[in-house]
C-alpha atoms as a PDB file:
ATOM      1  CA  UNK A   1       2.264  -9.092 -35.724  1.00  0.00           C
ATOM      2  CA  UNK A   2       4.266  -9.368 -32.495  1.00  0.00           C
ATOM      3  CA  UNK A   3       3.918  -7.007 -29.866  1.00  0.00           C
ATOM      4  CA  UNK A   4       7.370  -6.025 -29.738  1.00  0.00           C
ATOM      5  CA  UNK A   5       7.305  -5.419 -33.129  1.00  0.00           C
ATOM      6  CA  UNK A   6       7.751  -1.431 -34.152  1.00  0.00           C
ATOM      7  CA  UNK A   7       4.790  -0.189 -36.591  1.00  0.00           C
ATOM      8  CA  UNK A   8       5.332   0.673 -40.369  1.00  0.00           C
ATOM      9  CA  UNK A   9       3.550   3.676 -39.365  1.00  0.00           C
ATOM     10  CA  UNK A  10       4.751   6.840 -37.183  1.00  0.00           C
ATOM     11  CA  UNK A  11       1.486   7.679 -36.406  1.00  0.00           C
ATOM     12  CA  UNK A  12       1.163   4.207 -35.015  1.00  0.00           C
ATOM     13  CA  UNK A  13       4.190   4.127 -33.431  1.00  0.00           C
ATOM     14  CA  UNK A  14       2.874   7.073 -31.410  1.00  0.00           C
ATOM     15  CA  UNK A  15      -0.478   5.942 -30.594  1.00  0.00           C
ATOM     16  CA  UNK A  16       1.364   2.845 -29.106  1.00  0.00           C
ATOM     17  CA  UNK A  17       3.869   4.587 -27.232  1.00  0.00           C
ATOM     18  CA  UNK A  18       0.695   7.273 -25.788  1.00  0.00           C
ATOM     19  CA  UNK A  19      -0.982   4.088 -24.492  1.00  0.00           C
ATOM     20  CA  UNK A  20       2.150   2.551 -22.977  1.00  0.00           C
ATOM     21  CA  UNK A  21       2.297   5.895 -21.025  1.00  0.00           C
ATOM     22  CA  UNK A  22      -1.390   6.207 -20.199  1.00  0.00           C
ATOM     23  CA  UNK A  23      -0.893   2.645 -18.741  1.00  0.00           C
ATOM     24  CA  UNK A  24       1.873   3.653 -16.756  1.00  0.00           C
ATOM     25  CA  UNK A  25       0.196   6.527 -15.203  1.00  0.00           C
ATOM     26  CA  UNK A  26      -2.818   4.527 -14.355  1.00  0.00           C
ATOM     27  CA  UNK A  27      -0.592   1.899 -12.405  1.00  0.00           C
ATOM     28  CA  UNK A  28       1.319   4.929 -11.066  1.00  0.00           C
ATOM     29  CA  UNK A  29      -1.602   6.043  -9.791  1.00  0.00           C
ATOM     30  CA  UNK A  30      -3.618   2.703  -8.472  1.00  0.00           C
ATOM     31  CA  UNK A  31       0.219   1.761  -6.750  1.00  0.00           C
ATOM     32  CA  UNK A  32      -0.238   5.543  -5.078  1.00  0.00           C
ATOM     33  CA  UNK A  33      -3.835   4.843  -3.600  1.00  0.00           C
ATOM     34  CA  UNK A  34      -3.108   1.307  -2.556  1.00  0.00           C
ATOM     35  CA  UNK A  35      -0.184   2.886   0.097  1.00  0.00           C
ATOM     36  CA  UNK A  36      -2.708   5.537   0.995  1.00  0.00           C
ATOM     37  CA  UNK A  37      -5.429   2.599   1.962  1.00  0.00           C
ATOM     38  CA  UNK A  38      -2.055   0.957   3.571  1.00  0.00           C
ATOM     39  CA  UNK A  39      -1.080   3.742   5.832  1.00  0.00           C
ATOM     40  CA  UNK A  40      -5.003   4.404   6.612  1.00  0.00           C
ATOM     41  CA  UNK A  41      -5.206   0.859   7.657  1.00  0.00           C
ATOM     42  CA  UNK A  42      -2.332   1.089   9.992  1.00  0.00           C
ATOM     43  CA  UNK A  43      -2.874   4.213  11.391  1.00  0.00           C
ATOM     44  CA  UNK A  44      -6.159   3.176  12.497  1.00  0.00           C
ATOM     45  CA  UNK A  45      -5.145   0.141  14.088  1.00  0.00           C
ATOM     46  CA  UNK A  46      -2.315   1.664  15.428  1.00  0.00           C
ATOM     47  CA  UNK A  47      -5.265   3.987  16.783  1.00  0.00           C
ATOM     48  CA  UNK A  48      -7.675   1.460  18.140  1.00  0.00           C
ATOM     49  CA  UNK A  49      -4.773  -0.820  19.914  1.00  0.00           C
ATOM     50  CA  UNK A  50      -3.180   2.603  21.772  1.00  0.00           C
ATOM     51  CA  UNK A  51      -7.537   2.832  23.119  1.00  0.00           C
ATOM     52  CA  UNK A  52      -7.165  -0.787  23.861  1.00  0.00           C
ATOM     53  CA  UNK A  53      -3.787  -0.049  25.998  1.00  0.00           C
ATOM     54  CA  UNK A  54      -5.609   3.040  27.093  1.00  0.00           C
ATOM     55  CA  UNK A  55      -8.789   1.262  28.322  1.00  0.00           C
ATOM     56  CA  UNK A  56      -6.363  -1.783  30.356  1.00  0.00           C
ATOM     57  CA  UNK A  57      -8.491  -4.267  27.288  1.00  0.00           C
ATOM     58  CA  UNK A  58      -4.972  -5.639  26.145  1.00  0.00           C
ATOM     59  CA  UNK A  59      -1.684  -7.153  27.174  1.00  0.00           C
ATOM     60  CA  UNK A  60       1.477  -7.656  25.572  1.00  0.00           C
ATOM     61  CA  UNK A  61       0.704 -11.412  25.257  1.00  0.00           C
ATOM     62  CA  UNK A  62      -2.833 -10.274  23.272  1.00  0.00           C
ATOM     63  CA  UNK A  63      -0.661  -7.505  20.936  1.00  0.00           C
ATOM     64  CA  UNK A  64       1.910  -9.620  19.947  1.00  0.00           C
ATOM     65  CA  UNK A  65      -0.341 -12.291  19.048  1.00  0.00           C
ATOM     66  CA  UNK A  66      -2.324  -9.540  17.089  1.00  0.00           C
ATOM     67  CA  UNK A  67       0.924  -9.777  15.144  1.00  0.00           C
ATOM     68  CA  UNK A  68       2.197  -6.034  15.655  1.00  0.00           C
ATOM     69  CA  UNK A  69       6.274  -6.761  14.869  1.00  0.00           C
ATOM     70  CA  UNK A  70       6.969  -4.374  12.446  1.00  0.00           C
ATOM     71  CA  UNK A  71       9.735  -2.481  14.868  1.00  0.00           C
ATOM     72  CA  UNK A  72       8.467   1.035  14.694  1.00  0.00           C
ATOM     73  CA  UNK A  73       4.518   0.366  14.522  1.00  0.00           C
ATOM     74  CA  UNK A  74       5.234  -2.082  17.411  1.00  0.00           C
ATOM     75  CA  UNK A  75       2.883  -1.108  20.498  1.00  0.00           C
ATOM     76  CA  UNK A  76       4.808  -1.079  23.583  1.00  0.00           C
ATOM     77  CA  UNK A  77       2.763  -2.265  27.092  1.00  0.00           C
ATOM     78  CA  UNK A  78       4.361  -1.417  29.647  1.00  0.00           C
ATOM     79  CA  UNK A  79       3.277  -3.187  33.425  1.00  0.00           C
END
């Protein structure tokens, strides 16, 4: 029995195609709280490199090594 191979059975068939969705839902979901933990993550560093800037703790040689080149989440320092 393959597993692209339909079931005889309608009943099955169903319980197949309810699992395929459960599974869906559960990746939906895990894919939805992985970008939440993403833009947590980046909001706090975002957070604790504006105290760093803040505080006189970093330069622009120290935040571009920290690797902060996405464009828009860049951190500007300005002399």
């Amino acid at each position: 029995d393959h597993s692209y191979a339909l079931p005889n059975s309608p009943t099955r068939l169903k319980a197949r195609l309810s699992e395929a969705l459960a599974r869906v839902e559960s990746l939906e979901r895990e894919k939805q709280n992985a970008k939440t933990r993403e833009r947590r993550a980046k909001k706090t560093v975002k957070s604790l490199l504006e105290d760093l800037k803040e505080k006189n703790l970093i330069n622009e040689e120290l935040n571009e090594r920290l690797g902060f080149h996405s464009g828009k989440n860049k951190l500007i320092i300005q002399p």
